[in-house]
Protein backbone atom coordinates (compact mmCIF):
# COMPACT_ATOMS: atom_id res chain seq x y z
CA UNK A 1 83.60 117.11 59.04
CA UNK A 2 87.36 119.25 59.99
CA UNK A 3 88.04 121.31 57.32
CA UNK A 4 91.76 120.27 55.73
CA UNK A 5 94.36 121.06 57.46
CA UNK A 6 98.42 121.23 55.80
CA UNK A 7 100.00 119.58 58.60
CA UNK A 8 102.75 121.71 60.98
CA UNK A 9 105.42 120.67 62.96
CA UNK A 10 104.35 123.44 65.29
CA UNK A 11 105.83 123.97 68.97
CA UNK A 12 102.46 122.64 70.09
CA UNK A 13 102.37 119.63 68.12
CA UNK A 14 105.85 118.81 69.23
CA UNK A 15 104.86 118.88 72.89
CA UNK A 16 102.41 116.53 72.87
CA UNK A 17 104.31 113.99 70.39
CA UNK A 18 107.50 114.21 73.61
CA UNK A 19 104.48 114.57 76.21
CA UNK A 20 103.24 110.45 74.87
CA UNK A 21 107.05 109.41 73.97
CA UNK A 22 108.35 110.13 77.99
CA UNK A 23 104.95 108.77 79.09
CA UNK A 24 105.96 105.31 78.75
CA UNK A 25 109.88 105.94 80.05
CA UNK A 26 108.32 107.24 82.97
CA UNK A 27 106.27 104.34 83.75
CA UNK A 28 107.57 101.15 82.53
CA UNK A 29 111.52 103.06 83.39
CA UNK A 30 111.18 104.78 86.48
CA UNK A 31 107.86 103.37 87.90
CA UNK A 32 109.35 99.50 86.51
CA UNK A 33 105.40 99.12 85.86
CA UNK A 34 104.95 95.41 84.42
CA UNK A 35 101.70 94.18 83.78
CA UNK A 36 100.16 91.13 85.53
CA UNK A 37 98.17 89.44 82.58
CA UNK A 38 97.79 88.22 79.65
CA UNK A 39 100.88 90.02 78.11
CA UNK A 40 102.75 87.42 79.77
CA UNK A 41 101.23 84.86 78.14
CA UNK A 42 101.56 86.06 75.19
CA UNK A 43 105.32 86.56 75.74
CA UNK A 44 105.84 83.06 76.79
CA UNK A 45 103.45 81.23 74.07
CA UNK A 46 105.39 83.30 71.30
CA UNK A 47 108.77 82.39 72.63
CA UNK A 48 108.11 78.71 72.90
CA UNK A 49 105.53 77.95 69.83
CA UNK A 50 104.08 75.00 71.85
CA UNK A 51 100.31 75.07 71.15
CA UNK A 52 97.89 76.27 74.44
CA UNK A 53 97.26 72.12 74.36
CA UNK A 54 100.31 71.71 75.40
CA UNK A 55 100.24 73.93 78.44
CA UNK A 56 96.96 74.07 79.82
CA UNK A 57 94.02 71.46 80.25
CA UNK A 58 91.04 72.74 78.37
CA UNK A 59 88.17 71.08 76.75
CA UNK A 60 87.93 70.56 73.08
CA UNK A 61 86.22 73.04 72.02
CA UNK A 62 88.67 75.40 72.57
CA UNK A 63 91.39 73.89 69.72
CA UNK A 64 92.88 76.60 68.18
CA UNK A 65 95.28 79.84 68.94
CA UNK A 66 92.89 82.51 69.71
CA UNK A 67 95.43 85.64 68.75
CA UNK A 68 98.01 83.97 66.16
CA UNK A 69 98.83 87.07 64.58
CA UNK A 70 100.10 88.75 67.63
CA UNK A 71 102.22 85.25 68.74
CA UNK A 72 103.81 85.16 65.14
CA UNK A 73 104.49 88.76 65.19
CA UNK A 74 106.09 88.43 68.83
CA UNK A 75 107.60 85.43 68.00
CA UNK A 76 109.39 86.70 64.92
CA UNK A 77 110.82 89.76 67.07
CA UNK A 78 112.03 87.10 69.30
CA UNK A 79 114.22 85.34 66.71
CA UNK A 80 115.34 88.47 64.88
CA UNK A 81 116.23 90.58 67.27
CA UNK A 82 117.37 87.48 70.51
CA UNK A 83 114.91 89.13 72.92
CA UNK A 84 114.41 87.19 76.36
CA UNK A 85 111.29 87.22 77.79
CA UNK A 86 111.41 90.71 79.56
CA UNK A 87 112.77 92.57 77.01
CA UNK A 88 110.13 90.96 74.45
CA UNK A 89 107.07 91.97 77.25
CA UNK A 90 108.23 95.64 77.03
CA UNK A 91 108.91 95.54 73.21
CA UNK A 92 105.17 94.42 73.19
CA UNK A 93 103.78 97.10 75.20
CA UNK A 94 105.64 100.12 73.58
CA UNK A 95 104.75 98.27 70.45
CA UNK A 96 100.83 98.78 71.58
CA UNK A 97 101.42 101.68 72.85
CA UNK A 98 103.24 103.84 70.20
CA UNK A 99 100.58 102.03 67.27
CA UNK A 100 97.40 103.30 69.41
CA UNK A 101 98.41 106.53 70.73
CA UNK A 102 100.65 108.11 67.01
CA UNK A 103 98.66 105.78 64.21
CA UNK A 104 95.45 107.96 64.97
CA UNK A 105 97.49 110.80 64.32
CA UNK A 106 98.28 109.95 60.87
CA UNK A 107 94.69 110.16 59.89
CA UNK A 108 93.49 113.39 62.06
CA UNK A 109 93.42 116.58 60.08
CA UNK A 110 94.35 117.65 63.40
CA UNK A 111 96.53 116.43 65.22
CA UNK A 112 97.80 118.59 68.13
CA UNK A 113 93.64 118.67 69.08
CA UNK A 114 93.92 114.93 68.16
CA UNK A 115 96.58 114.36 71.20
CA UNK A 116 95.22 116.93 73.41
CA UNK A 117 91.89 114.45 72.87
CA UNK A 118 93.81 110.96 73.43
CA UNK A 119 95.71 112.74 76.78
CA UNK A 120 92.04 113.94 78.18
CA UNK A 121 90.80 110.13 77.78
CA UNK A 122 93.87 109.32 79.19
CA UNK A 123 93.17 111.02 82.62
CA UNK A 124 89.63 110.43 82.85
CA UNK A 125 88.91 106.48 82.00
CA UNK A 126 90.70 103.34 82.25
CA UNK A 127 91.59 103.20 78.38
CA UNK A 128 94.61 104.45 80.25
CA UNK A 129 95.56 101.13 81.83
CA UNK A 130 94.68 99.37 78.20
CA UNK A 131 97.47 101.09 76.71
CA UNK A 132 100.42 99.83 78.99
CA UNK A 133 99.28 96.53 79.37
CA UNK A 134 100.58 94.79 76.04
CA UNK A 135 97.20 93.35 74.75
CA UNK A 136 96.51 92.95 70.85
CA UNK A 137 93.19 94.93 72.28
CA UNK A 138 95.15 97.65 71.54
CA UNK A 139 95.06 96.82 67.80
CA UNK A 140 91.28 96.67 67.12
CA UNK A 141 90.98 100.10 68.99
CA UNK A 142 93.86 101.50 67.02
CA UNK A 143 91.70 99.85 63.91
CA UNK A 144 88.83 101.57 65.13
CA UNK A 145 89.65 104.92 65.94
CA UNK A 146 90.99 105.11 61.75
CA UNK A 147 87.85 103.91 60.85
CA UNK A 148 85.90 106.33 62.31
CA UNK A 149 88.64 109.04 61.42
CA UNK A 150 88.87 107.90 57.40
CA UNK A 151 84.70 107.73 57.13
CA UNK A 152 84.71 111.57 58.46
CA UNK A 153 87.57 113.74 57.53
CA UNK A 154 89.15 111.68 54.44
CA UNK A 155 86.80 111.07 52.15
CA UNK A 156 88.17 112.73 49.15
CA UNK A 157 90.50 109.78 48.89
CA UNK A 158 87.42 107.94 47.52
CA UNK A 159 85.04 105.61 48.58
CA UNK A 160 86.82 102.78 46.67
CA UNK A 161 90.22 103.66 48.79
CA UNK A 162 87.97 104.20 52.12
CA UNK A 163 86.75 100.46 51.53
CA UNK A 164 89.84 98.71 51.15
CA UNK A 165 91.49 100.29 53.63
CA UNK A 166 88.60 99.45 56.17
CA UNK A 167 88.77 95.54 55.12
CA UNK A 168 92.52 95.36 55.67
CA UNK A 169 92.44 97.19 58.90
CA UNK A 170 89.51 94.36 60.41
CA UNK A 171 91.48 91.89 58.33
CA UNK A 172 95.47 92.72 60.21
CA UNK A 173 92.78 93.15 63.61
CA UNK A 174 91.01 89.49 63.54
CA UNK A 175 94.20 87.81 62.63
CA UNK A 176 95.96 89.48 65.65
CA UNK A 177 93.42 90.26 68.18
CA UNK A 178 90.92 87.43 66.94
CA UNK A 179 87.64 88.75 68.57
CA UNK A 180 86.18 89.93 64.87
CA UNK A 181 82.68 90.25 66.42
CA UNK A 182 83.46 93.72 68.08
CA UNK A 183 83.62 95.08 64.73
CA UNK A 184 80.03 95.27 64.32
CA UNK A 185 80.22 98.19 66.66
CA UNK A 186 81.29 100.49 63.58
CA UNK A 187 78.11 99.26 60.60
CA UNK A 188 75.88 99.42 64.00
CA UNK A 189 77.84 103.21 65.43
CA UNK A 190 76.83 104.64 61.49
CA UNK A 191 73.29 103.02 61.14
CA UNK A 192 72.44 104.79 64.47
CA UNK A 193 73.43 108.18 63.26
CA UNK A 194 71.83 107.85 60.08
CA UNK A 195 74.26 107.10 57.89
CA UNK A 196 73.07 103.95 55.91
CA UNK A 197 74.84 104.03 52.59
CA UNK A 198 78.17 104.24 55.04
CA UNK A 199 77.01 101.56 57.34
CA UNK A 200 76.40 99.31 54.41
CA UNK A 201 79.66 99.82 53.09
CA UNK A 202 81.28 99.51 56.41
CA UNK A 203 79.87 96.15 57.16
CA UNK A 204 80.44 94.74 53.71
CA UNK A 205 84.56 95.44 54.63
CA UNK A 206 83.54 94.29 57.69
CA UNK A 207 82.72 90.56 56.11
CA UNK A 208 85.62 90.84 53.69
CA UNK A 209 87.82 91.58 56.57
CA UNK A 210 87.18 88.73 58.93
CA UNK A 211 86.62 86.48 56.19
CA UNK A 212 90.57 87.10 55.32
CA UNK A 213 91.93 87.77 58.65
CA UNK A 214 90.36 83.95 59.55
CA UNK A 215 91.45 82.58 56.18
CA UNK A 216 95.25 83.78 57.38
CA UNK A 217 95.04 81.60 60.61
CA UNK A 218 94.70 78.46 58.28
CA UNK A 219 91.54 77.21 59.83
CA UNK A 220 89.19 79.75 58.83
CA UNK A 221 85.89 78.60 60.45
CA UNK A 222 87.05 76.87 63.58
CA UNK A 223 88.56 79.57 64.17
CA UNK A 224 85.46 82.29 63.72
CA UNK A 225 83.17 79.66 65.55
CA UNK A 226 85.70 79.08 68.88
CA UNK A 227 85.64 83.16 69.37
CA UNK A 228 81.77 83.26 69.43
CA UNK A 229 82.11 80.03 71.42
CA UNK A 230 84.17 82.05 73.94
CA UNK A 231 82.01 84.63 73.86
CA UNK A 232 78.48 82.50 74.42
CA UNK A 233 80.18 80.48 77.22
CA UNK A 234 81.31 83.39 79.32
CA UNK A 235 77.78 85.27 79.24
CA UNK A 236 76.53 82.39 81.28
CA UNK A 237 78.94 82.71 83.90
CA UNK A 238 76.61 84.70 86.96
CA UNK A 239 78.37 87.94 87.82
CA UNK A 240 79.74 87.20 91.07
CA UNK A 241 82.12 84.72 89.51
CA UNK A 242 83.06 87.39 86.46
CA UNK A 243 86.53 88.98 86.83
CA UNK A 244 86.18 92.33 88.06
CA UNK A 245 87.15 93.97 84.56
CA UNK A 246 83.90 92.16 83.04
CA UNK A 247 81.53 93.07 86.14
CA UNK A 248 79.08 96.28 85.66
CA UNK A 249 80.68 98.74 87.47
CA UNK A 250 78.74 102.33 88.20
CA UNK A 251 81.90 104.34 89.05
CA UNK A 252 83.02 103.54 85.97
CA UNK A 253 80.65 105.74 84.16
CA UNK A 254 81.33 108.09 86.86
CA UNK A 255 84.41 109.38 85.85
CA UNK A 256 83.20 110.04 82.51
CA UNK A 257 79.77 111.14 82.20
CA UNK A 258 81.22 114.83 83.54
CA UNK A 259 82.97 115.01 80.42
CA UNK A 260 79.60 113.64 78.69
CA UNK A 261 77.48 116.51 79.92
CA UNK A 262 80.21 119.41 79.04
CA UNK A 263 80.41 117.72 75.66
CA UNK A 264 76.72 117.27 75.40
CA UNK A 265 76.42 121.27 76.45
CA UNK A 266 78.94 122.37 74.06
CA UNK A 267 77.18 120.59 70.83
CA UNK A 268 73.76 121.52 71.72
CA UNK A 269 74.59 125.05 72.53
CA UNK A 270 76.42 126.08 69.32
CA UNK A 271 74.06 123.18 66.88
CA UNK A 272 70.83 121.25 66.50
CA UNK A 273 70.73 118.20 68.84
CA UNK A 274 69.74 116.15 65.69
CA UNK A 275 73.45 117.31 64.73
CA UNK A 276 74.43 114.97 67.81
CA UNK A 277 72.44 112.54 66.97
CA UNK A 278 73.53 111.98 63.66
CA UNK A 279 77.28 111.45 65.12
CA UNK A 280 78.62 108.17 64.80
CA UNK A 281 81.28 109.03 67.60
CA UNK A 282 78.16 109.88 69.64
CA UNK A 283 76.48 106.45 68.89
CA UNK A 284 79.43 104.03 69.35
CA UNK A 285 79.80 105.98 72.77
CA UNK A 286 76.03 106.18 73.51
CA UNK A 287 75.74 102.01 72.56
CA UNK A 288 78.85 101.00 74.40
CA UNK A 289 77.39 102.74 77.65
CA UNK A 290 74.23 100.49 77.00
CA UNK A 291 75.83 97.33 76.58
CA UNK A 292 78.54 98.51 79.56
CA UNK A 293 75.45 98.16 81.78
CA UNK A 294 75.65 94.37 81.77
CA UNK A 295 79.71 94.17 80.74
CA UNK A 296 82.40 97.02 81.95
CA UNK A 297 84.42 96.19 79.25
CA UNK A 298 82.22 97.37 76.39
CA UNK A 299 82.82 101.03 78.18
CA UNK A 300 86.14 100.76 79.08
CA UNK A 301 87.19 99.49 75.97
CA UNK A 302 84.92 100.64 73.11
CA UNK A 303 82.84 103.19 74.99
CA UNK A 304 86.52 105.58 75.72
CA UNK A 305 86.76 105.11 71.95
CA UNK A 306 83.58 106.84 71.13
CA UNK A 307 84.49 109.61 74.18
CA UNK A 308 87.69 110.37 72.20
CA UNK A 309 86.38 111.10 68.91
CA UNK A 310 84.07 113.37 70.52
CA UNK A 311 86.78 115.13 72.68
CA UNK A 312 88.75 115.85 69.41
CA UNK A 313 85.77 116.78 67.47
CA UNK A 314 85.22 119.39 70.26
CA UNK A 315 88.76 120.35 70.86
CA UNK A 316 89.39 121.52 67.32
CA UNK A 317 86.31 123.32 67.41
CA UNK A 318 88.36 125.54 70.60
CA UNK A 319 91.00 125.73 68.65
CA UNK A 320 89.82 126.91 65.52
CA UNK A 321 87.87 129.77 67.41
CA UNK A 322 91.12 130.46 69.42
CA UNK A 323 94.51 130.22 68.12
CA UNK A 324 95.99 130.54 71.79
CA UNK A 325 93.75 127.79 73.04
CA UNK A 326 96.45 125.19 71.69
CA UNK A 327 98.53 126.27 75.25
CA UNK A 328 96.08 123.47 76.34
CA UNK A 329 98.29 120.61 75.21
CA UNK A 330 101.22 121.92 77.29
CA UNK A 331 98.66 122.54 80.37
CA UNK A 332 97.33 118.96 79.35
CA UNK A 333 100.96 117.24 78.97
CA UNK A 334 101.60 118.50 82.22
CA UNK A 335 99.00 116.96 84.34
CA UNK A 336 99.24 113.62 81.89
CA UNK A 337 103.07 113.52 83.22
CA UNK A 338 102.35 113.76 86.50
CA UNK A 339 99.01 111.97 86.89
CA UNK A 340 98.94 109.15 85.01
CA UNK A 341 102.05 106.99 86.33
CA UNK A 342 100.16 107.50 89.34
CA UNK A 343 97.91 104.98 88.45
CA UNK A 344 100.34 102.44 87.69
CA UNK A 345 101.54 99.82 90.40
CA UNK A 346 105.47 99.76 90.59
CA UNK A 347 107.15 95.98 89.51
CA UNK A 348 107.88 95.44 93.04
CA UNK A 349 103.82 94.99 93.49
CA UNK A 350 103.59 93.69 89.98
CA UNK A 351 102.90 89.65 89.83
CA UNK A 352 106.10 88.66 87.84
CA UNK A 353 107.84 89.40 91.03
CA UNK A 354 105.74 86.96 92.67
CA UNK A 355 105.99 83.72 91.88
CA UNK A 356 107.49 80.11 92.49
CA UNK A 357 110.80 79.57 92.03
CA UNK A 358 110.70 75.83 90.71
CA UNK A 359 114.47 75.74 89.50
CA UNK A 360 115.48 76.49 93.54
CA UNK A 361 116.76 73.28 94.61
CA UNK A 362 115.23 74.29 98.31
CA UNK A 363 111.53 73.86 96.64
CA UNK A 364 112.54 70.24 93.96
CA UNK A 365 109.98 68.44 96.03
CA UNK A 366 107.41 70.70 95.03
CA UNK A 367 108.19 71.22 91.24
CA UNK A 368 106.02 68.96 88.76
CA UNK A 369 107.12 66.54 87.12
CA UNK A 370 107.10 66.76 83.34
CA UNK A 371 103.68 65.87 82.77
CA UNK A 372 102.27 66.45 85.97
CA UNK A 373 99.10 68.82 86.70
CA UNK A 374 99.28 72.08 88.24
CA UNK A 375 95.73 72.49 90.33
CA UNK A 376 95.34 76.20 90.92
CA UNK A 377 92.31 78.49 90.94
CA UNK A 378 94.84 81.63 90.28
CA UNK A 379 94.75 83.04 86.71
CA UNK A 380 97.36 85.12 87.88
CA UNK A 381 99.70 82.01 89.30
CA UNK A 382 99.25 80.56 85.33
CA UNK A 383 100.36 83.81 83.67
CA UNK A 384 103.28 84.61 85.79
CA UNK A 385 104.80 80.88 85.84
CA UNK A 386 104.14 80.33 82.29
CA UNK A 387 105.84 83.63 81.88
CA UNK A 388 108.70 82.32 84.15
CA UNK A 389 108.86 78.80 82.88
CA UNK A 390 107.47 78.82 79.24
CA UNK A 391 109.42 75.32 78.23
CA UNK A 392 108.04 74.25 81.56
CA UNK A 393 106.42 70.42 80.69
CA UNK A 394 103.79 70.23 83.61
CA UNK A 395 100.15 71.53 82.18
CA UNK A 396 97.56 73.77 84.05
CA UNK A 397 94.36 73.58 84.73
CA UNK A 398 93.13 77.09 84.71
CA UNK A 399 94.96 78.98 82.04
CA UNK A 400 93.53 82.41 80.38
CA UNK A 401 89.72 81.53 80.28
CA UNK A 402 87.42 79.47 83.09
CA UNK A 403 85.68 78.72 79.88
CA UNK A 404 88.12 77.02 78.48
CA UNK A 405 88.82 74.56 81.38
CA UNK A 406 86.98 70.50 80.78
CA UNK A 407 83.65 70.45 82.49
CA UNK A 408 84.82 68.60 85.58
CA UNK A 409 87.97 71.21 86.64
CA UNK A 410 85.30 74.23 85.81
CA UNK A 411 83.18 72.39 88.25
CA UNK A 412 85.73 72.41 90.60
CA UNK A 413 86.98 75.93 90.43
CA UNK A 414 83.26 77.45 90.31
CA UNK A 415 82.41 75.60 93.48
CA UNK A 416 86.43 77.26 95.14
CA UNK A 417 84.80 80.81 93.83
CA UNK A 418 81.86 80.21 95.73
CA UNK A 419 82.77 79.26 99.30
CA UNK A 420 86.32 81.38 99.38
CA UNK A 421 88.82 78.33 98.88
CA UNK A 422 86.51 75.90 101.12
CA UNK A 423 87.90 72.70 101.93
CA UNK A 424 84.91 70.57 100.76
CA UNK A 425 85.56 72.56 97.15
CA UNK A 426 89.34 72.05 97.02
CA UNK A 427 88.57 67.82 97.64
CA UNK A 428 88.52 66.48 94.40
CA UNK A 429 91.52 68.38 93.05
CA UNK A 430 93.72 66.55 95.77
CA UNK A 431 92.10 63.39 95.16
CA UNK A 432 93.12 63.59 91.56
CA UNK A 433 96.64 64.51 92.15
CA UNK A 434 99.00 62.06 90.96
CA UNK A 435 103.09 61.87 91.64
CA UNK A 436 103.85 64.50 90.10
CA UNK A 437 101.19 67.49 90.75
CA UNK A 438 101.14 70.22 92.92
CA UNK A 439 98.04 72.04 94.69
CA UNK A 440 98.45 75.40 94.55
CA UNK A 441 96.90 77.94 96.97
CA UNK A 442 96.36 81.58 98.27
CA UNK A 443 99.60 82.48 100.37
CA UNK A 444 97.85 84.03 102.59
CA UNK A 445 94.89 81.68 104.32
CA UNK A 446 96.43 79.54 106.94
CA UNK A 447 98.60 76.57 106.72
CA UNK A 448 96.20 74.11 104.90
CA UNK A 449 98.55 70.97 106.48
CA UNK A 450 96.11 70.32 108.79
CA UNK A 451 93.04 70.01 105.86
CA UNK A 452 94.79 68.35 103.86
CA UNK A 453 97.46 66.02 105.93
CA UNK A 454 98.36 63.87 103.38
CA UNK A 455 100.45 66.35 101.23
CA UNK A 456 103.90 67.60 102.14
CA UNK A 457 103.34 72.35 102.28
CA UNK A 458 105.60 75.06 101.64
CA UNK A 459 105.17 78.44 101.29
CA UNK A 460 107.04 80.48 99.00
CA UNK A 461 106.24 83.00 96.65
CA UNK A 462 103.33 83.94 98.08
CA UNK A 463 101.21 80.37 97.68
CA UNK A 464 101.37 77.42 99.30
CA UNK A 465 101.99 74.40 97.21
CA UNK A 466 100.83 70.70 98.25
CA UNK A 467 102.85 67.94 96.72
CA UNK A 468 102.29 64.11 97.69
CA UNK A 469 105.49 63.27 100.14
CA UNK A 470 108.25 61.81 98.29
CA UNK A 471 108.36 63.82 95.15
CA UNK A 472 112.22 65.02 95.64
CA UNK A 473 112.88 61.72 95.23
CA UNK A 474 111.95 61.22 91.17
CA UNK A 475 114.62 62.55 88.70
């Protein structure tokens, strides 16, 4: 446990709080970083309200919103403060942003080692893309990290106060973020290191939490049964056909199992390794590595959590042995200011720049008509033109999840994942189309006219789009 520490508003402390706040100006202001995801979905299904039935084709078990709390939250900044849809996707992601990287903070008994920690993850693993990319992920991590932080260094609150808080932080985290599973990472994290009494309590606010945060959605056990749902139907999908941010992925670990070993050294040299072993920090990292093996995302997401809490742990350790060690946050700032933005893609090669301008008059005979289908095996075509058109009264069939597509379009799009956008695959989409649809494909195979002859091609924004011939004729 840190011994107590009367917070400062020391020069040191200061320059890491600026070094995070010009982070962001420097990439989403000067780089005009905007991500390519599911950010923009969010954006566009809190502006418009319409239910995901509404836009996208999906099966029925899939009926309900699976982050409501983050729509209603973006959705009420919408009407109070008029924000369009660009200004609402950066409100989002400094929203994130500013609650992950200074809410921490509030609960470290210290926090320049706790920011010289959070900038070290930063550099070395791709927690550093989570936190400019406007996902309610952010929130469960944010949840996380003052778990962890409460059960170590601020117990004399009371066990009573420890609880509560816990069960309202899984509670505000399932309501917004939805996947309430990922909590058992915490009872599991304290179990491991020994800590039973702890992990008992833990997962008791862990039930008490998700029971509320579902009970706030209004459909309490649809909505705990579709996330497991989600989660049961994507293990099944073989790993070739996985998005690359779910694949196992080696050089992932790569960049952080350096920091591993000097962590590992620095423990066991000045303590027992049982002292190690008895870390929850340690565990949650040690477990997400494990289960990272068959999923990237339990590292890159949960893993980097675990990382970080060790960093700090070690950090004020320096510290306390060396007052002028704390020149590391400026030395730290430094290299986060100047590294990190490198890592981010400028707008111009951002997908929101890329897209299908259906209001051009030059493309009316490929816009669909209000009710028509959108065929596309691009998750990335759905996000940005939803994004673009959110009132937009055509559906799609591929939306945020495979998983959530009916059985016959999943057929479909597995068999396009498998042979590269083969004709033979793309068939019974254009058989289906009606007046009305479009077929959308990659911009940049060759002109598909002569495949598929009896739809009318442009190309524009970087797809073609197939519409039957005489669509520019309907109102």
């Amino acid at each position: 446990m840190i011994a107590p520490r009367r917070p400062r508003l020391g020069p040191a402390l200061i320059l890491s709080a600026a070094g995070f706040l010009l982070l962001p100006c420097i990439i989403l202001g000067n780089l005009h970083y905007t991500p390519g995801d599911d950010a923009l979905r969010h954006v566009a299904k809190a502006m418009t309200g319409r239910p995901l039935t509404d836009v996208l084709i999906m099966n029925d078990g899939y009926p309900n919103d699976h982050n409501p709390g983050w729509h209603a939250l973006l959705g009420l900044a919408h009407k109070l403060f008029g924000l369009g849809s660009v200004p609402l996707l950066y409100f989002s992601i400094l929203l994130l942003y500013g609650l992950f990287i200074f809410a921490p903070a509030l609960f470290a008994r210290d926090r320049v080692a706790w920011f010289v920690a959070t900038g070290a993850t930063l550099l070395t693993s791709l927690i550093c893309y989570r936190t400019m990319q406007g996902r309610p992920l952010l929130v469960s991590c944010t949840a996380t990290l003052i778990i962890f932080l409460i059960w170590s260094e601020r117990r004399e609150i009371g066990r009573v106060n420890l609880a509560f808080i816990t069960a309202f932080l899984i509670a505000a985290s399932v309501w917004i973020h939805g996947a309430w599973y990922l909590f058992a990472l915490i009872p599991l994290s304290f179990l491991l290191a020994g800590a039973a009494a702890d992990a008992g309590a833990i997962a008791l606010c862990w039930i008490v939490g998700t029971l509320l945060g579902a009970l706030l959605t209004g459909h309490a056990i649809q909505f705990l049964v579709q996330a497991l749902r989600m989660v049961a139907d994507c293990a099944r999908v073989p790993e070739s056909q996985l998005q690359t941010e779910f694949k196992s992925d080696m050089e992932t670990y790569l960049i952080a199992l350096p920091i591993c070993g000097l962590l590992l050294l620095r423990v066991t040299g000045k303590r027992p390794l049982r002292h190690l072993l008895r870390s929850p920090d340690f565990m949650l990292l040690l477990t997400c590595f494990v289960l990272g093996l068959r999923n990237k995302r339990f590292w890159s997401d949960w893993g980097c959590l675990g990382l970080l809490l060790l960093i700090y742990r070690e950090v004020h350790c320096i510290m306390e042995q060396d007052r002028k060690m704390r020149v590391l946050s400026g030395c730290l700032f430094v290299g986060l200011l100047l590294c990190v933005p490198r890592r981010f893609e400028p707008a111009g090669n951002g997908s929101i720049s890329k897209y299908v301008d259906f209001g051009a008059k030059s493309l009316a005979p490929w816009c669909p008509a209000p009710g028509g289908t959108v065929y596309s095996c691009s998750q990335d075509f759905f996000y940005t033109h939803f994004f673009r058109f959110p009132e937009a009264k055509w559906k799609y069939v591929l939306g945020y999840e495979p998983c959530t597509m009916t059985e016959e379009n999943l057929k479909v799009l597995r068999a396009i994942q498998e042979t590269r956008e083969a004709r033979e695959a793309i068939v019974p989409w254009q058989q289906a189309m009606r007046p009305g649809d479009i077929l959308v494909l990659n911009g940049e195979r060759y002109n598909p006219s002569w495949e598929f002859p009896s739809l009318v091609w442009t190309n524009a924004g970087g797809y073609w789009v197939g519409a039957i011939p005489g669509q520019a004729n309907r109102p």
